[in-house]
C-alpha atoms as a PDB file:
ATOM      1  CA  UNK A   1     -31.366   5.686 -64.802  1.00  0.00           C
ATOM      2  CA  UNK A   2     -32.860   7.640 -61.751  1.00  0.00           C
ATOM      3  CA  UNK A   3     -33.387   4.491 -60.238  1.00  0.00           C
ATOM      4  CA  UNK A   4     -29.927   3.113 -60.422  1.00  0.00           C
ATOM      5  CA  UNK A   5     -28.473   6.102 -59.374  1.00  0.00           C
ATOM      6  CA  UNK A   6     -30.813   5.961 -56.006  1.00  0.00           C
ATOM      7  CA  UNK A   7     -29.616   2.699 -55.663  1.00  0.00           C
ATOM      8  CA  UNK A   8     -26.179   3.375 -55.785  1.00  0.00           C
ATOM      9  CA  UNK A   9     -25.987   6.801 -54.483  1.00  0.00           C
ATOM     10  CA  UNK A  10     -24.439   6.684 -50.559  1.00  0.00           C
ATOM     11  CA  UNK A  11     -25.067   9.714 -48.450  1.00  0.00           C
ATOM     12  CA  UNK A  12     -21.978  10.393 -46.112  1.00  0.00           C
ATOM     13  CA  UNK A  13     -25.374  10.931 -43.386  1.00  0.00           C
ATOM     14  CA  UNK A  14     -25.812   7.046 -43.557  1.00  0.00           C
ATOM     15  CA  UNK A  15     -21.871   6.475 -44.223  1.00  0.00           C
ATOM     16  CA  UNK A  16     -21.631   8.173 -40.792  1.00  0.00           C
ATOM     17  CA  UNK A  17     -24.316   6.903 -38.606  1.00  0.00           C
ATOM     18  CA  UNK A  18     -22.774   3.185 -39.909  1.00  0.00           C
ATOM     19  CA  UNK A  19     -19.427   3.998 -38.721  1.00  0.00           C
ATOM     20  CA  UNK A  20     -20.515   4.505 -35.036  1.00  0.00           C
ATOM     21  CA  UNK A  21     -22.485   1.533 -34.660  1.00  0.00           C
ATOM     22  CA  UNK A  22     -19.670  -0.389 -34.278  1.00  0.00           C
ATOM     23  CA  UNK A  23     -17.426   1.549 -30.889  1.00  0.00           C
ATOM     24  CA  UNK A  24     -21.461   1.729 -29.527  1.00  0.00           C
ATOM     25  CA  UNK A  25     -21.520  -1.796 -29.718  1.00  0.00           C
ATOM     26  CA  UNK A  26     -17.611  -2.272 -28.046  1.00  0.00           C
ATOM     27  CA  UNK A  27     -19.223   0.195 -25.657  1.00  0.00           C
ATOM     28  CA  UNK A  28     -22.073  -2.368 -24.446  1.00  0.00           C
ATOM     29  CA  UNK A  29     -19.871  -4.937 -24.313  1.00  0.00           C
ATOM     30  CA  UNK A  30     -17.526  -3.350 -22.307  1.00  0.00           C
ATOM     31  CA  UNK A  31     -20.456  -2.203 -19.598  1.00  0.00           C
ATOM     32  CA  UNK A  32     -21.253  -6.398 -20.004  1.00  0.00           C
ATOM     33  CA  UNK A  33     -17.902  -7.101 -18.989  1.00  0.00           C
ATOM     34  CA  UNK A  34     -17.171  -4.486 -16.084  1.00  0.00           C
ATOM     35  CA  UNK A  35     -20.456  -6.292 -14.339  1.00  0.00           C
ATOM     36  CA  UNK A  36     -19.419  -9.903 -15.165  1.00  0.00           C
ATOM     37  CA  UNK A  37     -16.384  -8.484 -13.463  1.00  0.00           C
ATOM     38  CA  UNK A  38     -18.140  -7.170 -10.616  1.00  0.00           C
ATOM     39  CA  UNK A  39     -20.426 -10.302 -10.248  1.00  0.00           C
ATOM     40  CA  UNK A  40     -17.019 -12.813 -10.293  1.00  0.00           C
ATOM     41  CA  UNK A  41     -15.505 -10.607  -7.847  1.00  0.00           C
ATOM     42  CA  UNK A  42     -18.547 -10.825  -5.706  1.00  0.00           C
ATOM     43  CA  UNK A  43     -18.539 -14.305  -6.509  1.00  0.00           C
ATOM     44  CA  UNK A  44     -14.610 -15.332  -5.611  1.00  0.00           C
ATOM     45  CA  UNK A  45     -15.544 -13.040  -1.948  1.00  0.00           C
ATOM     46  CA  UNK A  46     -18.352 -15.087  -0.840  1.00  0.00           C
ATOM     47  CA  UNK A  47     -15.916 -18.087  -1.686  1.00  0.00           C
ATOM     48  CA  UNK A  48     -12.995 -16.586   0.859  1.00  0.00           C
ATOM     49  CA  UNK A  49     -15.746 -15.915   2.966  1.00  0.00           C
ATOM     50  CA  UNK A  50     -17.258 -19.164   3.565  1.00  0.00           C
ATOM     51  CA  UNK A  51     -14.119 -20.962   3.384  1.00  0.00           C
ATOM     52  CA  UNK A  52     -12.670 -18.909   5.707  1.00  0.00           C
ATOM     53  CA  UNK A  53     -15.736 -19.401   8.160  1.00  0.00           C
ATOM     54  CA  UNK A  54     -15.533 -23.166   7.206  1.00  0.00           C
ATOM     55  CA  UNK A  55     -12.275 -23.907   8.465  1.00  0.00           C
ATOM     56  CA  UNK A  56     -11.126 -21.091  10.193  1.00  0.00           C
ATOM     57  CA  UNK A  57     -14.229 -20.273  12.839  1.00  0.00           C
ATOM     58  CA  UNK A  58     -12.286 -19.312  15.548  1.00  0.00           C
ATOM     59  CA  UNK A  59     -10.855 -16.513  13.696  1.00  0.00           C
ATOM     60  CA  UNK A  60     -12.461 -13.124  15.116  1.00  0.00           C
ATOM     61  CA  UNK A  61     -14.674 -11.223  12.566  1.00  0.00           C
ATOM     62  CA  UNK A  62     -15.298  -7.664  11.842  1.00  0.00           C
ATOM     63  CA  UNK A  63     -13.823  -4.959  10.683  1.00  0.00           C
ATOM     64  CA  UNK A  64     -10.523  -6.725   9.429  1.00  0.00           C
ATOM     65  CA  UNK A  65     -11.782  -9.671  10.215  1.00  0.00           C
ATOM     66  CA  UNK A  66     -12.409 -13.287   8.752  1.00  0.00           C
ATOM     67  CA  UNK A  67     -15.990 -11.353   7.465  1.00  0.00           C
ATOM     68  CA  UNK A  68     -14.552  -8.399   6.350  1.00  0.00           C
ATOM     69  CA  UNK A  69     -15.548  -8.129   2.913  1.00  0.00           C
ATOM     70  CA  UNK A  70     -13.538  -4.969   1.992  1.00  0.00           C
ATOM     71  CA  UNK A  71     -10.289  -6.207   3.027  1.00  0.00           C
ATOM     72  CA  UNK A  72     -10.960 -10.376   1.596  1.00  0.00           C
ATOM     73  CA  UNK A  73     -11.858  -7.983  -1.637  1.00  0.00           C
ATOM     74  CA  UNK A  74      -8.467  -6.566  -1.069  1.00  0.00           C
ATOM     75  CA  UNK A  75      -6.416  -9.647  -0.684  1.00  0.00           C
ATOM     76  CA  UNK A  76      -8.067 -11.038  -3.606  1.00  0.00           C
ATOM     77  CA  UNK A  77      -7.118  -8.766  -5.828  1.00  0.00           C
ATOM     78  CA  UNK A  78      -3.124  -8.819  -4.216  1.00  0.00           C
ATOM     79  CA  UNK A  79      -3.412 -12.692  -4.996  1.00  0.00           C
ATOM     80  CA  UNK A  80      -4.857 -12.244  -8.321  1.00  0.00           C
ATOM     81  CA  UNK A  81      -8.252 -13.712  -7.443  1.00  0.00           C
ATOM     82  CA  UNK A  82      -6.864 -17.241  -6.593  1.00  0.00           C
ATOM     83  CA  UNK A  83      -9.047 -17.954  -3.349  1.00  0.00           C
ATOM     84  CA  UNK A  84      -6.560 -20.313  -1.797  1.00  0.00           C
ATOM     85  CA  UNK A  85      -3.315 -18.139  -1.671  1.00  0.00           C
ATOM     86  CA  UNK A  86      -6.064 -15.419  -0.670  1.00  0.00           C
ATOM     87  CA  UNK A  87      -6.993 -17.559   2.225  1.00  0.00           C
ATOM     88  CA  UNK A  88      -3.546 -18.487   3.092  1.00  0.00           C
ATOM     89  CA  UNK A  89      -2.186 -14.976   2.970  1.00  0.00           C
ATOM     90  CA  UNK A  90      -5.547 -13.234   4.690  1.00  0.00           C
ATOM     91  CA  UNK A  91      -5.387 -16.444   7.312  1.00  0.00           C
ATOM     92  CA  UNK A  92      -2.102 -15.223   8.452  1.00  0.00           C
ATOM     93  CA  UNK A  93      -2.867 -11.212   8.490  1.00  0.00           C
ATOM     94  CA  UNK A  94      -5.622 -12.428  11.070  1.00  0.00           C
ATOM     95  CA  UNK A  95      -4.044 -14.019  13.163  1.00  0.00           C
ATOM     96  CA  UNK A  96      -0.690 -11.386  13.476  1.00  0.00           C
ATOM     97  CA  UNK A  97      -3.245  -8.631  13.936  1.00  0.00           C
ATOM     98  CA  UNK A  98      -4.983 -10.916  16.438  1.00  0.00           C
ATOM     99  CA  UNK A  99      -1.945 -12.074  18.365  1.00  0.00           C
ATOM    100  CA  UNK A 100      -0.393  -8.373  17.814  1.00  0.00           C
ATOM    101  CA  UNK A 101      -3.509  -7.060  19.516  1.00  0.00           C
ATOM    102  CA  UNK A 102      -3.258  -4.259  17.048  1.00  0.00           C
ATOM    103  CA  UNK A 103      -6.745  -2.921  17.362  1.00  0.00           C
ATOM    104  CA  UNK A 104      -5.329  -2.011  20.859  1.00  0.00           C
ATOM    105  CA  UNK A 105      -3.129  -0.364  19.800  1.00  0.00           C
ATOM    106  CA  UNK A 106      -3.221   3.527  20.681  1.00  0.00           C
ATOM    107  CA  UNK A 107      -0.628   6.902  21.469  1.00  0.00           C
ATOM    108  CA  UNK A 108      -0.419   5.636  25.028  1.00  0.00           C
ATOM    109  CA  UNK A 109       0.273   2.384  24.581  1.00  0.00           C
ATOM    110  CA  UNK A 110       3.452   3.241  22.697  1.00  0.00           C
ATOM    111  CA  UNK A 111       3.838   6.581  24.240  1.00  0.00           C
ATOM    112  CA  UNK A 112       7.383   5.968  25.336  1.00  0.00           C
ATOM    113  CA  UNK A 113       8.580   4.291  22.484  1.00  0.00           C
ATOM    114  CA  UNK A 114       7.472   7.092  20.354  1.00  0.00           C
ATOM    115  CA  UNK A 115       8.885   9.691  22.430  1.00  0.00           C
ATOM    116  CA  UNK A 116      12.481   8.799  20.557  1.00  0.00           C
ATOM    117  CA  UNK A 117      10.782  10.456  17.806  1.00  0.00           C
ATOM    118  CA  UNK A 118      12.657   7.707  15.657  1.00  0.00           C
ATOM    119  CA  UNK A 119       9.106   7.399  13.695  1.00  0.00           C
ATOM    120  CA  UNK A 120       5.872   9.462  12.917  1.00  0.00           C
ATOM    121  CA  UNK A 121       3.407  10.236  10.945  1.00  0.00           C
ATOM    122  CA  UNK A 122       4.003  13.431   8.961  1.00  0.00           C
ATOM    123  CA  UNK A 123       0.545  16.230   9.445  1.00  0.00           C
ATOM    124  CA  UNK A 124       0.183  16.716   5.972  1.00  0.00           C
ATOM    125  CA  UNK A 125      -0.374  14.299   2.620  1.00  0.00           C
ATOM    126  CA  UNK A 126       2.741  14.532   0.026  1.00  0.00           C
ATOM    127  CA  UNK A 127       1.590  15.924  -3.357  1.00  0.00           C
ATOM    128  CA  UNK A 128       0.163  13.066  -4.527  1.00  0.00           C
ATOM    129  CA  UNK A 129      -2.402  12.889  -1.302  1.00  0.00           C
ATOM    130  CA  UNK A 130      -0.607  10.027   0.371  1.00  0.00           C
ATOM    131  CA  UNK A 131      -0.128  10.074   3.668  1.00  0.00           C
ATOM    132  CA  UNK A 132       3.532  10.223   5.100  1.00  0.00           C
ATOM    133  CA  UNK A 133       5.558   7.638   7.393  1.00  0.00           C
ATOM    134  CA  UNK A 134       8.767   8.812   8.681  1.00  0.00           C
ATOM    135  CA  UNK A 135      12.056   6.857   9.881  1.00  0.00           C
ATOM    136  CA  UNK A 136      14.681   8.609  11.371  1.00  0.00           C
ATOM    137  CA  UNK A 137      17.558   5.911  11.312  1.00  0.00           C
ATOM    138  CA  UNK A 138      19.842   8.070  13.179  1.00  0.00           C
ATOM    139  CA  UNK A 139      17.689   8.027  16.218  1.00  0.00           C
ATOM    140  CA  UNK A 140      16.657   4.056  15.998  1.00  0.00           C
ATOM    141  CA  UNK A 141      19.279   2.793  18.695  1.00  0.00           C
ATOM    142  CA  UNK A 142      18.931  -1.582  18.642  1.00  0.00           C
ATOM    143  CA  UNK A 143      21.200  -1.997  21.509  1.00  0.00           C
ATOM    144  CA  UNK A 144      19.113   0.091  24.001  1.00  0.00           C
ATOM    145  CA  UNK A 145      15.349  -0.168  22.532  1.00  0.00           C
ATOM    146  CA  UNK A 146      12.808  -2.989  23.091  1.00  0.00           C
ATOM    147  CA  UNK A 147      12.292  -4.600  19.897  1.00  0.00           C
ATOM    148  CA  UNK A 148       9.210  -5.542  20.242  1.00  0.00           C
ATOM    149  CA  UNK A 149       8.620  -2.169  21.237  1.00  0.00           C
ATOM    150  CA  UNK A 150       9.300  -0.869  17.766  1.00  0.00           C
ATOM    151  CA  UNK A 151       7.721  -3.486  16.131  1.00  0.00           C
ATOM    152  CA  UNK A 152       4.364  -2.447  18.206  1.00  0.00           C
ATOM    153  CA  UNK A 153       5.521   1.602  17.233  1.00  0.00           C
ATOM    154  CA  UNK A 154       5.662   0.534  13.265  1.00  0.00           C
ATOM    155  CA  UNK A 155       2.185  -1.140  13.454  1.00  0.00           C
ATOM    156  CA  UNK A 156       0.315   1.604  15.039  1.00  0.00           C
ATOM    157  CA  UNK A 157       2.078   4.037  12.747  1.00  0.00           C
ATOM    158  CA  UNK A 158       1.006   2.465   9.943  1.00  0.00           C
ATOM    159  CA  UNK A 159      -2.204   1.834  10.938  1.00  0.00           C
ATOM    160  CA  UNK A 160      -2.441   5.638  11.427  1.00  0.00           C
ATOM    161  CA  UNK A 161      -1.157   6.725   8.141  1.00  0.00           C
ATOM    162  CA  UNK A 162      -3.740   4.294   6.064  1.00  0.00           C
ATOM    163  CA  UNK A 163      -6.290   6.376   8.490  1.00  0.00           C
ATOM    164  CA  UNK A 164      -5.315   9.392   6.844  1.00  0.00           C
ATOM    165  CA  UNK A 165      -6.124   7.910   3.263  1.00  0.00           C
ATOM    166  CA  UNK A 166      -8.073  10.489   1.425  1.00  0.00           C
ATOM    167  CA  UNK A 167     -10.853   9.230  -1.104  1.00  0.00           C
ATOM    168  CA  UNK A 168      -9.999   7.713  -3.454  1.00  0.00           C
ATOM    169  CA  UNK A 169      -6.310   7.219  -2.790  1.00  0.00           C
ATOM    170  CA  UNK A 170      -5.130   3.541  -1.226  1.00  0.00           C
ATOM    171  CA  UNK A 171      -1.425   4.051  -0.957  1.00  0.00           C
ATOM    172  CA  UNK A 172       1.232   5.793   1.691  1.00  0.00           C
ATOM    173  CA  UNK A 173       5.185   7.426   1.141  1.00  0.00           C
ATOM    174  CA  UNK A 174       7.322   5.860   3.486  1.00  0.00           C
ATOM    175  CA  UNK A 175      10.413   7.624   3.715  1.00  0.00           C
ATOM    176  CA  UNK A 176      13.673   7.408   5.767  1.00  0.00           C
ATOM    177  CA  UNK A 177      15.953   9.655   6.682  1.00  0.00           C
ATOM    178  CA  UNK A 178      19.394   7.874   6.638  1.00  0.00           C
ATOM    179  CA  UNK A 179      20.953  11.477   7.459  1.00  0.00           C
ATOM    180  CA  UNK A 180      23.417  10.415   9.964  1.00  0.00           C
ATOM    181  CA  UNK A 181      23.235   6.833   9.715  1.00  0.00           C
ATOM    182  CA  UNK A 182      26.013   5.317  11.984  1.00  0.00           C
ATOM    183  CA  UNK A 183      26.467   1.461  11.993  1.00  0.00           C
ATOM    184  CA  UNK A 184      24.964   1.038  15.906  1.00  0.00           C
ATOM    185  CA  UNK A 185      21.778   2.232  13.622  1.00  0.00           C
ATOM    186  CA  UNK A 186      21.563  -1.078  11.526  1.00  0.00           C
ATOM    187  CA  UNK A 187      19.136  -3.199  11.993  1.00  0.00           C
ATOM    188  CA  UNK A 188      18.451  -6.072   9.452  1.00  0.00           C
ATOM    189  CA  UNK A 189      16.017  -7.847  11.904  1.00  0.00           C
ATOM    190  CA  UNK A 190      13.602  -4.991  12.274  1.00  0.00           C
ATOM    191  CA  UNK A 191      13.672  -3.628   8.262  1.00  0.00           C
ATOM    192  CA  UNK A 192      12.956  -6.625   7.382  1.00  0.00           C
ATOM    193  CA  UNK A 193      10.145  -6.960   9.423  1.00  0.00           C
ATOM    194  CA  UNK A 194       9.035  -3.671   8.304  1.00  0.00           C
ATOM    195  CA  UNK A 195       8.927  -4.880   4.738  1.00  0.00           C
ATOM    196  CA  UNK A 196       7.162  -8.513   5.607  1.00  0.00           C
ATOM    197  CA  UNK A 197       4.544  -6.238   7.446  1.00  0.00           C
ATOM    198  CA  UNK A 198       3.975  -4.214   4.192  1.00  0.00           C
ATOM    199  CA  UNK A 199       4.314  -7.808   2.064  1.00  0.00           C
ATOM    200  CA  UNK A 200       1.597  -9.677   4.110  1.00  0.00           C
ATOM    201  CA  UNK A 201      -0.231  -7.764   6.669  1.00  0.00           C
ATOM    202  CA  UNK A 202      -0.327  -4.555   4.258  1.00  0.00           C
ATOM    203  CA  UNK A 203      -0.256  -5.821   0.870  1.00  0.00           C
ATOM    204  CA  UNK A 204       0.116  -2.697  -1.743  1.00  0.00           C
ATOM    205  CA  UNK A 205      -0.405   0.092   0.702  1.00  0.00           C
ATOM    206  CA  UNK A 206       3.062   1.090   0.142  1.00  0.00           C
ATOM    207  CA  UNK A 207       3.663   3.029  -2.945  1.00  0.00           C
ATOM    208  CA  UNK A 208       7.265   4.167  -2.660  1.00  0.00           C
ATOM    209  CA  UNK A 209      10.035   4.301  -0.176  1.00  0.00           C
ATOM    210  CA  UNK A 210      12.683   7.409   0.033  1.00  0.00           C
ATOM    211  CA  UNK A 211      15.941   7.049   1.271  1.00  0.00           C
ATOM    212  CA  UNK A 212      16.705  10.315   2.193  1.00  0.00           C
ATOM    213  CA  UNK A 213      21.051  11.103   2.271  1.00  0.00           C
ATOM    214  CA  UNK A 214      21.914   7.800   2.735  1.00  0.00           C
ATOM    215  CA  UNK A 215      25.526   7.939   3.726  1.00  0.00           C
ATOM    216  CA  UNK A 216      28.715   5.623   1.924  1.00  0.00           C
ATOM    217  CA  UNK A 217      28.521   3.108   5.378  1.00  0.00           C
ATOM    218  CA  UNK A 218      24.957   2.723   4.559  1.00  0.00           C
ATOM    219  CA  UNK A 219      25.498   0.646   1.445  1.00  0.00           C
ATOM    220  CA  UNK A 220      26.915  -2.420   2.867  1.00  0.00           C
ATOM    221  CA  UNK A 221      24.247  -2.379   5.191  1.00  0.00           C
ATOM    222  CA  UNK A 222      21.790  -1.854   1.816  1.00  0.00           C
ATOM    223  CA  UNK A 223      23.401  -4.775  -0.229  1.00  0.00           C
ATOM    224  CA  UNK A 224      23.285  -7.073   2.658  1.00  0.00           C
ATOM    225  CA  UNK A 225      19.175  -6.420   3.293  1.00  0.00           C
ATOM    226  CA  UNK A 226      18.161  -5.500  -0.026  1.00  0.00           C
ATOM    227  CA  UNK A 227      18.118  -9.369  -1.725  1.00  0.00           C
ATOM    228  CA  UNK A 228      15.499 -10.282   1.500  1.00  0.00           C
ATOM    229  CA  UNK A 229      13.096  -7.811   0.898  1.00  0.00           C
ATOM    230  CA  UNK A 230      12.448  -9.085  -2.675  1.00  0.00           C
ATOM    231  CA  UNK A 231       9.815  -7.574  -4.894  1.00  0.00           C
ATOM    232  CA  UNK A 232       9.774  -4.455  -2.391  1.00  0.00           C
ATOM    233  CA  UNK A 233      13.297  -3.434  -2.720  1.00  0.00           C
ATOM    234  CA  UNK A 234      12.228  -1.781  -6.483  1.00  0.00           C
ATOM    235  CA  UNK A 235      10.047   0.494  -4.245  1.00  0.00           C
ATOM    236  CA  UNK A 236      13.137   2.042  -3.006  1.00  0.00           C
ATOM    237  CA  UNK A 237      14.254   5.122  -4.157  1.00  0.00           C
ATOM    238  CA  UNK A 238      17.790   7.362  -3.246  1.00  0.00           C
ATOM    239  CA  UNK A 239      17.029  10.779  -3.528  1.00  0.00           C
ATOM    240  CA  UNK A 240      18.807  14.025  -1.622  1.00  0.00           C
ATOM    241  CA  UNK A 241      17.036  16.410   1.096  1.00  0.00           C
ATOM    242  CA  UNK A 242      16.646  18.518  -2.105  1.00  0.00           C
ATOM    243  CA  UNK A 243      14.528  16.009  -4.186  1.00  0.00           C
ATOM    244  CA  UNK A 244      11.893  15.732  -1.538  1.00  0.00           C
ATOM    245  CA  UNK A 245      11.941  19.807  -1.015  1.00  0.00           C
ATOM    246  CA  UNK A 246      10.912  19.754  -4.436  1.00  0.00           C
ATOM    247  CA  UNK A 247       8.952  16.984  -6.079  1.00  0.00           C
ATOM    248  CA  UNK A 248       7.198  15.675  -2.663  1.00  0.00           C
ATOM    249  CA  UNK A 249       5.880  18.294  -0.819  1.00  0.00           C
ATOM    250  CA  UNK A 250       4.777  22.172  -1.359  1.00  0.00           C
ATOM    251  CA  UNK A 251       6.724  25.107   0.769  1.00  0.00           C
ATOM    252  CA  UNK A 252       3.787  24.490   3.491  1.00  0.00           C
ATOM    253  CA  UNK A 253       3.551  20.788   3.716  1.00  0.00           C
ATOM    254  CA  UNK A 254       7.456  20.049   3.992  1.00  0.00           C
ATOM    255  CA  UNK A 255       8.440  18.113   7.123  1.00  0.00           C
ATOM    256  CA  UNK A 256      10.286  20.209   9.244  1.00  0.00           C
ATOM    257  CA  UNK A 257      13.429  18.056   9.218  1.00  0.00           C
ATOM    258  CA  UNK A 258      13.895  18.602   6.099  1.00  0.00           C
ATOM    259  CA  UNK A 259      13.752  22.674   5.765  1.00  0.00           C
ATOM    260  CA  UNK A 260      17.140  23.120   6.668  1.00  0.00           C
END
């Protein structure tokens, strides 16, 4: 009798200690998979890489370049790992930034463009520690400004606000301020370019786009752009002066614009 009832006596010691063997063993498996992961990635870069060297030498290299690993790791990801629409879409970022000359690009260079102040780069990070792009429609005048001009202001400003990134973070707020928005301020032409610049030269660096007291004649305008920019228009947001006082920015960070 004592020795059936060792045999069938179960200590809740061993019942426990048999209940975690099995999350310790999801656990491995899990560390197995985040290096397969790592090792594919690595795998699916050197692929971009080489092809990209292979047919596309005369590409420059370098920081965001045809060798750049950071930024092929990038695309890859924003094309789902398939290494030819990675190519494709990194091919062409190349070649705009190339052609753009937007490594030149610097405060002087688009000194007097800036000097509108139709666009800037807010000083401080929103509250979730993005950095800040502002459009002031009202002062964005098509009919007098070069627009190649603004197209050179947009890249440099962008370019500046991803240089703010802190750790950790990969995204910017864009937001405009349609306060005042007459109709000699529309411009399809250049939002749309904004947006393509975002889709393939910046792809997910833009988190979420305010439009900030967006008066009634801007909605034609809105309906009119809105099926062109695709996938990007659900980054668009309307929200009042008051909304961004109080969910975007602190007492001390708030853009001046937008204190009174």
């Amino acid at each position: 009798m004592a020795l059936r009832t060792c045999n069938t006596f179960r200590s809740p010691f061993v019942d426990s200690i048999k209940l975690t063997k099995k999350p310790m063993r999801i656990c491995k498996f899990s560390v197995k998979n985040s290096i397969s992961d790592l090792n594919e990635s690595r795998k699916l870069v050197l692929q971009v890489k080489e092809k990209l060297q292979n047919d596309y030498s005369s590409l420059p290299v370098g920081k965001n370049g045809r060798d750049d690993e950071d930024m092929i790791l990038w695309y890859l990801k924003d094309r789902r790992f398939s290494v030819e629409e990675t190519v494709a879409k990194l091919t062409k970022a190349i070649k705009w930034r190339q052609e753009f000359r937007v490594s030149e690009l610097n405060e002087e260079s688009v000194k007097g463009i800036a000097g509108t102040g139709k666009a800037y780069v807010h000083d401080f990070l929103d509250v979730n520690g993005r950095p800040v792009l502002i459009v002031v429609a009202s002062k964005h005048l098509p009919a007098v400004h070069d627009p190649v001009e603004d197209q050179k202001l947009c890249a440099f400003l962008v370019e500046k606000a991803l240089s703010k990134l802190p750790p950790g973070k990969e995204e910017i707020l864009g937001i405009f301020d349609l306060r005042g928005f007459r109709t000699e301020n529309a411009d399809l032409k250049f939002l749309t370019f904004m947006f393509d610049v975002f889709y393939y030269y910046y792809p997910k660096r833009l988190h979420e786009v305010l439009f900030v007291g967006a008066p009634f004649i801007f909605k034609p305008f809105w309906q009119l752009t809105k099926p062109l920019l695709k996938s990007y228009a659900s980054l668009v947001k309307f929200c009042s002066v008051e909304t961004v006082r109080k969910e975007y920015f602190t007492e001390a960070t708030l853009p001046a614009s937008f204190k009174d």
